[in-house]
N, C-alpha and C. Protein backbone atom coordinates (compact mmCIF):
# COMPACT_ATOMS: atom_id res chain seq x y z
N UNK A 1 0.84 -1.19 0.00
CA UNK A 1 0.00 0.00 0.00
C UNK A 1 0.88 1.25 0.00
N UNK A 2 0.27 2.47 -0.49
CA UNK A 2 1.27 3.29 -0.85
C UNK A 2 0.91 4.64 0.59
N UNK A 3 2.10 5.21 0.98
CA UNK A 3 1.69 6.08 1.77
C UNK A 3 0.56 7.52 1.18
N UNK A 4 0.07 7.80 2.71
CA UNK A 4 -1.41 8.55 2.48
C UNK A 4 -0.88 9.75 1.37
N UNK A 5 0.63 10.67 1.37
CA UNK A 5 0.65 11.61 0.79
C UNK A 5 0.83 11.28 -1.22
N UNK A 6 1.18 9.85 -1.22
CA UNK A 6 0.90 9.52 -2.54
C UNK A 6 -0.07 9.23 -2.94
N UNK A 7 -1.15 8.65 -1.96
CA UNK A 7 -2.52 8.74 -2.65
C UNK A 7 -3.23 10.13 -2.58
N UNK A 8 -2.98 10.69 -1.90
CA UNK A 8 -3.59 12.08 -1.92
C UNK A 8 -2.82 12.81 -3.38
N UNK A 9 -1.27 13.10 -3.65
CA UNK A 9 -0.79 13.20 -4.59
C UNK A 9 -1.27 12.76 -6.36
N UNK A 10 -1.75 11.85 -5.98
CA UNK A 10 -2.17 10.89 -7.22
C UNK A 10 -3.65 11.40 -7.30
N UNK A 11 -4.61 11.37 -6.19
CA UNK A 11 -5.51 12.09 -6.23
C UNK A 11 -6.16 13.09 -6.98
N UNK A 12 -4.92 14.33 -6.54
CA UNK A 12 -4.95 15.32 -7.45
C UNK A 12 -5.02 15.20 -8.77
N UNK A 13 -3.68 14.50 -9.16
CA UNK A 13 -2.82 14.74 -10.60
C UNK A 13 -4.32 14.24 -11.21
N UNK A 14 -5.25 12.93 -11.01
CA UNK A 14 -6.07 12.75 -11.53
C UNK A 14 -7.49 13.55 -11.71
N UNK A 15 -7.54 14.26 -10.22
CA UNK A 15 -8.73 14.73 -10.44
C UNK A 15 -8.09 16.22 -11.48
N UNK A 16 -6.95 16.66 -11.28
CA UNK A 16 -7.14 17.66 -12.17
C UNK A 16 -7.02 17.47 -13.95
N UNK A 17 -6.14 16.10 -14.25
CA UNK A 17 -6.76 15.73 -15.36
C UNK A 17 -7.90 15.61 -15.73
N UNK A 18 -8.87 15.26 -14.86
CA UNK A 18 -10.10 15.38 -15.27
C UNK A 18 -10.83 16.37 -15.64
N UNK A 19 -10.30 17.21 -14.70
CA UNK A 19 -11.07 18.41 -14.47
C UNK A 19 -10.68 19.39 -15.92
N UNK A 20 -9.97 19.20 -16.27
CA UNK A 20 -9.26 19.78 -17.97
C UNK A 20 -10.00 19.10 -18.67
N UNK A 21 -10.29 17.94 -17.99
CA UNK A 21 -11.04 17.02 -19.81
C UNK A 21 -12.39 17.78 -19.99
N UNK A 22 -13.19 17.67 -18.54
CA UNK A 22 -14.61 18.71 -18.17
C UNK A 22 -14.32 19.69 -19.15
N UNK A 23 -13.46 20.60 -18.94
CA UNK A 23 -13.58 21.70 -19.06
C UNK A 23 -13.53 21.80 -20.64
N UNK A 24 -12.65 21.26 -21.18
CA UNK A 24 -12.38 20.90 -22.60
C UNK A 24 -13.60 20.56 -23.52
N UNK A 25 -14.32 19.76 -22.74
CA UNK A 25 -15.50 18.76 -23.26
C UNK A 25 -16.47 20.34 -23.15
N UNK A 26 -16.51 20.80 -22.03
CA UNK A 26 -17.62 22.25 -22.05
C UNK A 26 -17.84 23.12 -23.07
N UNK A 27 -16.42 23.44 -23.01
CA UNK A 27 -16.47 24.54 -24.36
C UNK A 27 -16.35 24.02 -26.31
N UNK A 28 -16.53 23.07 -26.57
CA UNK A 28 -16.95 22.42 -27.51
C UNK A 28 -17.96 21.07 -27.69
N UNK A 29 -19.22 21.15 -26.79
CA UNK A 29 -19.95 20.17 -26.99
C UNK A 29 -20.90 20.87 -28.21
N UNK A 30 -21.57 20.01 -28.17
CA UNK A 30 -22.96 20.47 -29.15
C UNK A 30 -23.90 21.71 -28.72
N UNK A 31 -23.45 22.29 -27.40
CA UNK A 31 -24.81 23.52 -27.08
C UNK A 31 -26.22 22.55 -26.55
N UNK A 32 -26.44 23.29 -25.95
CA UNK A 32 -27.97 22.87 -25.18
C UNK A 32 -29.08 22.23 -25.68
N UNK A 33 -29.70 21.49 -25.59
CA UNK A 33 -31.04 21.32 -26.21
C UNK A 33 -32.04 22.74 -26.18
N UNK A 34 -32.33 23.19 -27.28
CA UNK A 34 -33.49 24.31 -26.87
C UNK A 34 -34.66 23.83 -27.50
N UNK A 35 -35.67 24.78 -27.22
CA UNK A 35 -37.47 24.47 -27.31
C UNK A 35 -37.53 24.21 -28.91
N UNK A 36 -36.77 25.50 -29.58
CA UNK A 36 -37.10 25.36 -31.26
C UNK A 36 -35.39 25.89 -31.87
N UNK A 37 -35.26 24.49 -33.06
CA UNK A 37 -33.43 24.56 -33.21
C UNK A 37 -33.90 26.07 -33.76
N UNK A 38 -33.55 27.01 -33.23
CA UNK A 38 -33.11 28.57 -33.85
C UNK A 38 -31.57 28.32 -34.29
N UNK A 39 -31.58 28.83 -35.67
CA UNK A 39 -30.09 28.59 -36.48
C UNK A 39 -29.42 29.65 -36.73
N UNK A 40 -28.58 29.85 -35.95
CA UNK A 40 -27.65 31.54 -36.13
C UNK A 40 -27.09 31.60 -37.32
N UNK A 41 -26.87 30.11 -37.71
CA UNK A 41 -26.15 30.18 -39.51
C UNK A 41 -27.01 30.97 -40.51
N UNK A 42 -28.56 30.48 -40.34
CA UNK A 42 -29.46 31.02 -40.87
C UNK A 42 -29.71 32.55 -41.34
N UNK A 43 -29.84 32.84 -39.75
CA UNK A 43 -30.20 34.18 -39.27
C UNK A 43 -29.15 35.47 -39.11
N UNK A 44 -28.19 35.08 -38.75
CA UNK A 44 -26.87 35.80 -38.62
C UNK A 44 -25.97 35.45 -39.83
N UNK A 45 -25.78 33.97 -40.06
CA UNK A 45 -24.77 34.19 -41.43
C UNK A 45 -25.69 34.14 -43.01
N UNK A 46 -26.19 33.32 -43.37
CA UNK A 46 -27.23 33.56 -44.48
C UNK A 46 -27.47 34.97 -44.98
N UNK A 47 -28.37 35.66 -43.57
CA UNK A 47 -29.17 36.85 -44.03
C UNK A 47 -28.73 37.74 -43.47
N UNK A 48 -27.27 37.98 -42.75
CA UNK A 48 -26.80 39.01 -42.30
C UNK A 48 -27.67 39.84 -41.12
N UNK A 49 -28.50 38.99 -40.46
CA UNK A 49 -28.72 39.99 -39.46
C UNK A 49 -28.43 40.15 -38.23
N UNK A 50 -27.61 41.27 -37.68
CA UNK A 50 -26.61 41.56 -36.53
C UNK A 50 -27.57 41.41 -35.42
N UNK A 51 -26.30 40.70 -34.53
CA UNK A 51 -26.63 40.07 -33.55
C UNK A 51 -27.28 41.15 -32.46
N UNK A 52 -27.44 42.56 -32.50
CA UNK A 52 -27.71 43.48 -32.21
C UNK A 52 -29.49 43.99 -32.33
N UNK A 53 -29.71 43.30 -33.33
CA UNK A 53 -31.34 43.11 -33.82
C UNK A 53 -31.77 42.21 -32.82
N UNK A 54 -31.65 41.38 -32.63
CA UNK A 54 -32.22 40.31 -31.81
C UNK A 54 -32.01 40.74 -29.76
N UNK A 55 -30.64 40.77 -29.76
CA UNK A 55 -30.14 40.72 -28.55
C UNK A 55 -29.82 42.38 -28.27
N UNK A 56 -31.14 43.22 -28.41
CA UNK A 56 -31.18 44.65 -28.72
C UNK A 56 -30.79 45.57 -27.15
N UNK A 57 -30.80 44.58 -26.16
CA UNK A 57 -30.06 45.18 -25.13
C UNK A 57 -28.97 45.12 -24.50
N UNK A 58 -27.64 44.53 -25.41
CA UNK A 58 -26.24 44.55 -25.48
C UNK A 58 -25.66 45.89 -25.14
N UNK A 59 -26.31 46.99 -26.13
CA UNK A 59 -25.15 48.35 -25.71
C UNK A 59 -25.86 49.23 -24.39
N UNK A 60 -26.69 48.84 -23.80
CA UNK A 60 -27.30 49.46 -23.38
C UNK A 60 -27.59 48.49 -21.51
N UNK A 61 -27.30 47.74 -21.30
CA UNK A 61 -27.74 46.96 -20.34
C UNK A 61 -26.77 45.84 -19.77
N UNK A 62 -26.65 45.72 -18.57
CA UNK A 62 -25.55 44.46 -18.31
C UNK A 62 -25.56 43.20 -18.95
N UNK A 63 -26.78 42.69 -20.00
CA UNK A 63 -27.01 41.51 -19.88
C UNK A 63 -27.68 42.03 -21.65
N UNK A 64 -27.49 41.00 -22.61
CA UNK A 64 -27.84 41.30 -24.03
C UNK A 64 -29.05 41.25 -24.32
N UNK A 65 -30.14 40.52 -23.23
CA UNK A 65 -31.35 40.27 -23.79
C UNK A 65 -31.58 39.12 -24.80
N UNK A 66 -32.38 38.48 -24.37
CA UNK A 66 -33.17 37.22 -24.93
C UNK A 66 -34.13 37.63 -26.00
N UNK A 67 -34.37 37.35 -27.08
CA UNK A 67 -35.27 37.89 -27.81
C UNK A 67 -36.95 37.04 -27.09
N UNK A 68 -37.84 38.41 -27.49
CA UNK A 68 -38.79 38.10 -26.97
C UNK A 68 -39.89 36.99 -28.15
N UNK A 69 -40.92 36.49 -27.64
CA UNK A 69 -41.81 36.25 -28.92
C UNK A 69 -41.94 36.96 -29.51
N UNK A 70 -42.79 38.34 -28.83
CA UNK A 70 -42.82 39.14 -29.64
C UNK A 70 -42.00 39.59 -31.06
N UNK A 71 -40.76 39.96 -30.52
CA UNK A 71 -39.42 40.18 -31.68
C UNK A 71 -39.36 39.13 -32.67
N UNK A 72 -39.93 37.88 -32.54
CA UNK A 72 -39.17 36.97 -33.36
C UNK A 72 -40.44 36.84 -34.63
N UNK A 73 -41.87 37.26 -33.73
CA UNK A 73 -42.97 37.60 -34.37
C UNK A 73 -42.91 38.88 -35.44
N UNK A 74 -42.24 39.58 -35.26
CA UNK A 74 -42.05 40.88 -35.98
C UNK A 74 -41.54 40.50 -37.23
N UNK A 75 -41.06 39.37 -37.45
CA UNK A 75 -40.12 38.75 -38.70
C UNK A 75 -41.03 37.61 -39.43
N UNK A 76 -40.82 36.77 -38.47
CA UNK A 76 -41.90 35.37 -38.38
C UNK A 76 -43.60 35.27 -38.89
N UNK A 77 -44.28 36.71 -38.47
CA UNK A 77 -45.63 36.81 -38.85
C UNK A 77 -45.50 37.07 -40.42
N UNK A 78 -44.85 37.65 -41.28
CA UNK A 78 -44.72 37.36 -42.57
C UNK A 78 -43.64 36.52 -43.21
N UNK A 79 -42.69 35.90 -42.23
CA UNK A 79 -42.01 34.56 -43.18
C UNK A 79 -42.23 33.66 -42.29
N UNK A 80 -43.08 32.72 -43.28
CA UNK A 80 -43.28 31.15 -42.81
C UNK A 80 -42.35 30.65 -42.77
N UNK A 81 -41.42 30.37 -43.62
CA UNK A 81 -40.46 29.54 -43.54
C UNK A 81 -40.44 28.57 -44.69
N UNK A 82 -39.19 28.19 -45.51
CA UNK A 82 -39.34 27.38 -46.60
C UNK A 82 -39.49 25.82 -45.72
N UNK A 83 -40.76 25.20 -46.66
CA UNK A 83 -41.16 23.94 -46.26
C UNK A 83 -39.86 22.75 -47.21
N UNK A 84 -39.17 22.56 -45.91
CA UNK A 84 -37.66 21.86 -46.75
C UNK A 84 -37.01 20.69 -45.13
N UNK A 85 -36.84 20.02 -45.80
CA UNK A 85 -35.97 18.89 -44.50
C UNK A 85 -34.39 19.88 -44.45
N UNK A 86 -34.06 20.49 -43.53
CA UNK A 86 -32.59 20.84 -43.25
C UNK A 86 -31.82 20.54 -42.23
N UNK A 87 -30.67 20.34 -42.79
CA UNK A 87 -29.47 19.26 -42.06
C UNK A 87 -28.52 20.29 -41.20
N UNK A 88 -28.66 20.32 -39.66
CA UNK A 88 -27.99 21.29 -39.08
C UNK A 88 -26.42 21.11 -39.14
N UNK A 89 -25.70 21.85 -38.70
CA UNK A 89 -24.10 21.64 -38.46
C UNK A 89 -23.85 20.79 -38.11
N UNK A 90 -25.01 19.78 -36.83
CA UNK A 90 -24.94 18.81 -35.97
C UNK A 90 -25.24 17.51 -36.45
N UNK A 91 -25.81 17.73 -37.45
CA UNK A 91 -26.27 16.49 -38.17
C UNK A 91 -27.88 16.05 -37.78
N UNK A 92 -28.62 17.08 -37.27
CA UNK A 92 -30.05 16.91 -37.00
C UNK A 92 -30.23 17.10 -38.22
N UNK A 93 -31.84 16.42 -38.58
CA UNK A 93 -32.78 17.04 -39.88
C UNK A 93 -33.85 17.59 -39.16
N UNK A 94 -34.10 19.09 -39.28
CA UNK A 94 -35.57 19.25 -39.23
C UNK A 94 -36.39 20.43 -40.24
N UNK A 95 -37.34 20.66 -39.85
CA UNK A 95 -38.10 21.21 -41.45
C UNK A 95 -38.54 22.52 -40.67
N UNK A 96 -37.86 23.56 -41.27
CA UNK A 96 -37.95 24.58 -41.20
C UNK A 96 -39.08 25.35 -40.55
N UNK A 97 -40.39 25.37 -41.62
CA UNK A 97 -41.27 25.73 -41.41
C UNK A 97 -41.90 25.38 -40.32
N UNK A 98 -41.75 24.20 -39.87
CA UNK A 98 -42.36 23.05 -38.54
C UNK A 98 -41.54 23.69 -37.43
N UNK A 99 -40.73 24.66 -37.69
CA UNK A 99 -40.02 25.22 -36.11
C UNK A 99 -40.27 26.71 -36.11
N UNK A 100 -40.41 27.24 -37.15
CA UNK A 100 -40.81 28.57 -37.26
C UNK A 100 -42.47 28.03 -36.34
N UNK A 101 -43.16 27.13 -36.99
CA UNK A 101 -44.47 27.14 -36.17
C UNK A 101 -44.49 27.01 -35.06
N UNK A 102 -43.48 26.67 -34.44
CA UNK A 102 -43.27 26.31 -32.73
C UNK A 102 -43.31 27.73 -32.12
N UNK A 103 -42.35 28.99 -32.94
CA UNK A 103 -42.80 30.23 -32.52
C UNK A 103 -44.19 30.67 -32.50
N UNK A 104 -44.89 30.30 -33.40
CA UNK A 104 -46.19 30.74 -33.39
C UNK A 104 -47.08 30.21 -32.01
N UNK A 105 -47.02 29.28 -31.88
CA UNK A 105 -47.42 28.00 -30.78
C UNK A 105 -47.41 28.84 -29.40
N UNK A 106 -46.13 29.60 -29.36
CA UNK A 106 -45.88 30.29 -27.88
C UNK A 106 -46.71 31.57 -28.13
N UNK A 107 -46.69 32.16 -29.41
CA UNK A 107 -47.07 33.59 -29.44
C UNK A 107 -48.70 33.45 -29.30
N UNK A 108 -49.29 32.02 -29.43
CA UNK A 108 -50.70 32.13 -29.76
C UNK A 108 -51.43 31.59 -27.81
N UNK A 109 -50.52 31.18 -27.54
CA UNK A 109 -50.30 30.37 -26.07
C UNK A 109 -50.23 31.58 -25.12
N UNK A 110 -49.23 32.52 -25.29
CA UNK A 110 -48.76 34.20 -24.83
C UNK A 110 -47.97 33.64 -23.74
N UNK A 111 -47.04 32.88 -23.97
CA UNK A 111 -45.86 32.38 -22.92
C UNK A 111 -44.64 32.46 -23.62
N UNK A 112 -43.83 32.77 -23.24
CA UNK A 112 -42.20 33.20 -23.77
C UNK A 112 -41.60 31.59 -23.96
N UNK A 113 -40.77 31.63 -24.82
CA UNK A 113 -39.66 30.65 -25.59
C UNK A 113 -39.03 30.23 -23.85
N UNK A 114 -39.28 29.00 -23.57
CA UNK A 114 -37.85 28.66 -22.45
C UNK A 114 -36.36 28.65 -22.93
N UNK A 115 -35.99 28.92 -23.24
CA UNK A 115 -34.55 29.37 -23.65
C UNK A 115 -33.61 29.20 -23.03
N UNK A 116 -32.80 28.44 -22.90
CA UNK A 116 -31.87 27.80 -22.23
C UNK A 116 -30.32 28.29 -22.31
N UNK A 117 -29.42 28.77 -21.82
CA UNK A 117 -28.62 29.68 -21.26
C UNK A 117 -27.66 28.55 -22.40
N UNK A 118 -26.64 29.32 -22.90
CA UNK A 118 -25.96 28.85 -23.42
C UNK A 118 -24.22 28.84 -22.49
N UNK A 119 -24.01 30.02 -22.49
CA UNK A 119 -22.90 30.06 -21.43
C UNK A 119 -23.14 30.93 -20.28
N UNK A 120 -23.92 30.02 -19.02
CA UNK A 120 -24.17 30.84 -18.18
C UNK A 120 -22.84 31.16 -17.31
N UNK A 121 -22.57 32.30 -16.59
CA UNK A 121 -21.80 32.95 -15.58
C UNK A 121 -22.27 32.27 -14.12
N UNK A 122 -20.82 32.19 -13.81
CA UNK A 122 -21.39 32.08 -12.38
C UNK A 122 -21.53 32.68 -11.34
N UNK A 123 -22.72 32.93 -10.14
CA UNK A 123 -23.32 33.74 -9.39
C UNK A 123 -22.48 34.52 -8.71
N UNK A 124 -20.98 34.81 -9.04
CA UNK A 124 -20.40 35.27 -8.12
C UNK A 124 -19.50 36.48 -8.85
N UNK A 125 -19.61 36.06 -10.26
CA UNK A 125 -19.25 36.77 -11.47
C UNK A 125 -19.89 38.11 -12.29
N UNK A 126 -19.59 39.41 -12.36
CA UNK A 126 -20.59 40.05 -13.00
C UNK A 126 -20.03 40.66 -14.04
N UNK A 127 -21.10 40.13 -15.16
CA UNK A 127 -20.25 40.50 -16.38
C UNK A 127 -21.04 41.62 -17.21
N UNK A 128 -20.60 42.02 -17.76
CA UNK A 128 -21.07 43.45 -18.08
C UNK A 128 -20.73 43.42 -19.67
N UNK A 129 -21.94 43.07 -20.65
CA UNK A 129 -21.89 43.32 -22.10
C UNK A 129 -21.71 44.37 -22.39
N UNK A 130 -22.42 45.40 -22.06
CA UNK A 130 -22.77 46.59 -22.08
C UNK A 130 -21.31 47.32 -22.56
N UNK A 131 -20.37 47.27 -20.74
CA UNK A 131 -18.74 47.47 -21.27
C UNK A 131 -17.95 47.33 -22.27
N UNK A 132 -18.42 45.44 -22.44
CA UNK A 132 -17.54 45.14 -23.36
C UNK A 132 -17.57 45.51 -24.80
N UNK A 133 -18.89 45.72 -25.26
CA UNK A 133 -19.17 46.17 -26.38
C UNK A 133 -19.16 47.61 -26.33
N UNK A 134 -18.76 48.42 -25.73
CA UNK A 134 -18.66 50.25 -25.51
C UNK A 134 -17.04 50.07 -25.82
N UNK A 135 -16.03 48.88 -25.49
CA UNK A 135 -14.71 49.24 -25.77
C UNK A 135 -14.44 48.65 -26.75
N UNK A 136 -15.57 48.20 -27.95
CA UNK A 136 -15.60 47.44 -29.23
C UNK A 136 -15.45 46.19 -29.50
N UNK A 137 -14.53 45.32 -28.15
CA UNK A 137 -14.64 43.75 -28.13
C UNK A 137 -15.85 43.06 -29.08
N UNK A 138 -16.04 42.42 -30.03
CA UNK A 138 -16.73 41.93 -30.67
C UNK A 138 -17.22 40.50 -30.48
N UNK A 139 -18.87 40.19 -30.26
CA UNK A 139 -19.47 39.28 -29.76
C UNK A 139 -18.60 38.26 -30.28
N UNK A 140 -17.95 37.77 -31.52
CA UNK A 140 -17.04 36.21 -31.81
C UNK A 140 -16.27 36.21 -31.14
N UNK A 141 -15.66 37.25 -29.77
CA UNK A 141 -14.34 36.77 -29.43
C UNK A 141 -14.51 35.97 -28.37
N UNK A 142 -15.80 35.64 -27.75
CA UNK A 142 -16.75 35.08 -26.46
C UNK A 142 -17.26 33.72 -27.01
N UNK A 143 -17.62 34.31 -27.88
CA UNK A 143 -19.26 33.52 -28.39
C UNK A 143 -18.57 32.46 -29.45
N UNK A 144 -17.50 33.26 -30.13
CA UNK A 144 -17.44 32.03 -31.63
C UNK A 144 -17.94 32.83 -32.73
N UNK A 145 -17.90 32.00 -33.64
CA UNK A 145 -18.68 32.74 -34.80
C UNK A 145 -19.55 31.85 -34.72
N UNK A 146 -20.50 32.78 -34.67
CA UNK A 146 -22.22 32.32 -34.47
C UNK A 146 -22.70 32.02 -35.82
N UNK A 147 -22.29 32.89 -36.84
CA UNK A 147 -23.16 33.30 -37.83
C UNK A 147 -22.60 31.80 -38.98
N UNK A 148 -21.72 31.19 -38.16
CA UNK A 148 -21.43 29.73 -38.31
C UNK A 148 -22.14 28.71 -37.67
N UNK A 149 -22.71 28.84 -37.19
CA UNK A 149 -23.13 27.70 -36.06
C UNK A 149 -24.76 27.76 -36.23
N UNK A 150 -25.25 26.70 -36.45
CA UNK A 150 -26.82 25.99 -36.11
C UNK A 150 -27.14 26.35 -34.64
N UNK A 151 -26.67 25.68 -33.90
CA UNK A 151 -27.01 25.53 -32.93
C UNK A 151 -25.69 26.01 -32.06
N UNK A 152 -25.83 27.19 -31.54
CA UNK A 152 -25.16 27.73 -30.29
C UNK A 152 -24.17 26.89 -29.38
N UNK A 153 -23.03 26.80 -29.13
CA UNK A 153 -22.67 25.80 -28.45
C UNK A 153 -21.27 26.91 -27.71
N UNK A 154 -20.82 26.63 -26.96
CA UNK A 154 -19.32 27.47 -25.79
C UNK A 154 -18.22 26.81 -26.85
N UNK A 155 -17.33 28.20 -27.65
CA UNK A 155 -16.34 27.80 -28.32
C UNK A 155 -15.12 28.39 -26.70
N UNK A 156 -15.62 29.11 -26.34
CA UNK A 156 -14.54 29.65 -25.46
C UNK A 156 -14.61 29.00 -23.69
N UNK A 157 -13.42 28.57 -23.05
CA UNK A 157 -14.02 28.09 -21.66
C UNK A 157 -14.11 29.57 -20.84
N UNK A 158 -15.28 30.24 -20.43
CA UNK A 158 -15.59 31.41 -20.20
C UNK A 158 -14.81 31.20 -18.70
N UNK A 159 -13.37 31.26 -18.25
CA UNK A 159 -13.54 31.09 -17.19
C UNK A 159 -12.34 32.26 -16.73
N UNK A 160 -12.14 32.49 -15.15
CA UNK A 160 -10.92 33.86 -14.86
C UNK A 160 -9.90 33.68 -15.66
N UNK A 161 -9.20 32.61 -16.32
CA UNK A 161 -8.03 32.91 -16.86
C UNK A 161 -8.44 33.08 -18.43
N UNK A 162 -9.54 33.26 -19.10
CA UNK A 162 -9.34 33.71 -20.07
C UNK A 162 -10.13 34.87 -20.39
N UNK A 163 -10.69 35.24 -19.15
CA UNK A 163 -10.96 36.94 -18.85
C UNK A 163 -9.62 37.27 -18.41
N UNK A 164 -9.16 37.38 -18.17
CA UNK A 164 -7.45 37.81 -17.30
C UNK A 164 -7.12 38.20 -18.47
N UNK A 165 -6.56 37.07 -19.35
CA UNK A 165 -5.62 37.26 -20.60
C UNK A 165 -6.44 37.94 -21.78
N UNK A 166 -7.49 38.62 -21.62
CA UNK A 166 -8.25 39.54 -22.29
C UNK A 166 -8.18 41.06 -21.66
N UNK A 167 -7.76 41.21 -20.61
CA UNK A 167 -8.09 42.04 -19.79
C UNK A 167 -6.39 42.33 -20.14
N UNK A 168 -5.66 41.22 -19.80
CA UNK A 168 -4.50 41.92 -20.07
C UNK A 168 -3.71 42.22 -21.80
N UNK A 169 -4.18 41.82 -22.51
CA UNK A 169 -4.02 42.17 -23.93
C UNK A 169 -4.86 43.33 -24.43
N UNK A 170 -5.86 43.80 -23.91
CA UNK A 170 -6.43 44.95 -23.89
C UNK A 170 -6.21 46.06 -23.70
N UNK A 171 -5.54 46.21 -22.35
CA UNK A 171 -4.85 47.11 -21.00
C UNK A 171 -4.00 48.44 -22.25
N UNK A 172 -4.25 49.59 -22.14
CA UNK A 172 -3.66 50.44 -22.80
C UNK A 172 -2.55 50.82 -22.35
N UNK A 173 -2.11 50.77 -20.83
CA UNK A 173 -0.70 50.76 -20.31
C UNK A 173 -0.95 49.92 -18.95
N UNK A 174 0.39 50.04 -18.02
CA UNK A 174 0.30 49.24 -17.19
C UNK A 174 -0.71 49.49 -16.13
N UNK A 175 -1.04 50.91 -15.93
CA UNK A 175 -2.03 51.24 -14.80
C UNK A 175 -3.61 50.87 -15.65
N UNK A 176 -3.84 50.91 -16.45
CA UNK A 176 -5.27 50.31 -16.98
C UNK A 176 -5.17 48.94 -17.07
N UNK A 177 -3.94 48.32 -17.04
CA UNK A 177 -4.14 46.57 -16.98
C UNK A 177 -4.40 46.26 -15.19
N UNK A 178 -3.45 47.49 -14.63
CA UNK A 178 -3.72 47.05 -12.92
C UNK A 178 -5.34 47.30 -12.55
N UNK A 179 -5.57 48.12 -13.18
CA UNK A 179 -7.24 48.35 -13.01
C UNK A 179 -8.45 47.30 -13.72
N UNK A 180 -7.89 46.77 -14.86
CA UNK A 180 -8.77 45.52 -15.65
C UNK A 180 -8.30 44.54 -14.62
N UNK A 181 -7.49 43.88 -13.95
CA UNK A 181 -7.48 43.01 -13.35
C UNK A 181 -7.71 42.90 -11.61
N UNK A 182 -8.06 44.17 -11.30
CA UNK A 182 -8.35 44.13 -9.66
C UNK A 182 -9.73 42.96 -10.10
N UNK A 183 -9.74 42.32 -8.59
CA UNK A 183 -10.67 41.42 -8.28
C UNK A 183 -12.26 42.32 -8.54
N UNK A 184 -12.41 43.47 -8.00
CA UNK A 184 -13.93 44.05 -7.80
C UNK A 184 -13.85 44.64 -9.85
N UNK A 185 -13.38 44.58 -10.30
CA UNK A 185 -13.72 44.53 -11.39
C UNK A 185 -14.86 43.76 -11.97
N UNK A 186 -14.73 42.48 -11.73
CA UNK A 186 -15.53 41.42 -12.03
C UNK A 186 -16.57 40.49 -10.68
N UNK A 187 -16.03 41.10 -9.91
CA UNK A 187 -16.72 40.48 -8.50
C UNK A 187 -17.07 41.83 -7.74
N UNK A 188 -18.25 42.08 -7.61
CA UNK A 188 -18.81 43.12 -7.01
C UNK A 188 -20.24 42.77 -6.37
């Protein structure tokens, strides 16, 4: 039997291999199951429409905003949707029109889309879109390129060390990097 500080030793080395594989596996799975596949390839790369239309409280608010039914109705009440089997990034098939109607379903119901957080923050974290997009940071450097992607999924592991190394490649001299990286920056 091996003494307690090598199993504790070994312990580690494993659990933190693991804990890299987690983390690894996080930021490139497939993205969440949501209510109706909404396709950013579609919507954002296809037809060019900025992510700013949808998520209209980015420059303006800590948090980008979820599009409402309403909003998606503003588009949706005159395009049905082409009636076509389409093959996501992921390798789902589903038919267009049959998910555009799922919007309708909620708007006729008057209950909002459950919408499922794609990269949520954690409760101890406060992140501020609003900022980041006032100092021009651009939603792909977080997010990915969306206007690639079917289905939403974490290209980036959103975690302190790769806010840090943003904060510090940013920093216009050394006293604005000491100020991007105090702790109450991001924890308040």
């Amino acid at each position: 039997m091996l003494p307690d500080f090598t199993n504790t030793a070994l312990f580690l080395i494993v659990s933190a291999l693991l804990s890299g594989v987690a983390f690894t596996a996080a930021a490139n799975d497939e993205g969440p199951e949501q209510p109706i596949l909404f396709s950013h390839k579609i919507h954002a790369g296809d037809n060019k429409i900025d992510c700013r239309t949808c998520h209209s409280y980015v420059e303006i608010s800590t948090h980008p905003g979820i599009p409402s039914v309403q909003k998606c109705m503003g588009c949706h009440t005159h395009i049905q949707g082409r009636d076509i089997e389409y093959e996501t990034d992921g390798g789902k098939v589903i038919n267009l029109r049959e998910e555009i109607a799922k919007v309708r379903e909620y708007w006729e119901k008057k209950e909002p889309i459950p919408w499922v957080k794609v990269s949520p923050m954690a409760e101890y974290v406060q992140f501020s879109h609003k900022r980041h997009i006032k100092q021009g940071i651009e939603c792909k450097t977080c997010h990915g390129e969306v206007e690639k992607m079917d289905v939403v999924r974490k290209t980036e592991r959103l975690n302190m060390g790769f806010c840090i190394s943003c904060h510090e490649e940013s920093a216009k001299d050394e006293y604005h990097e000491t100020q991007l990286k105090d702790c109450l920056t991001c924890h308040y």
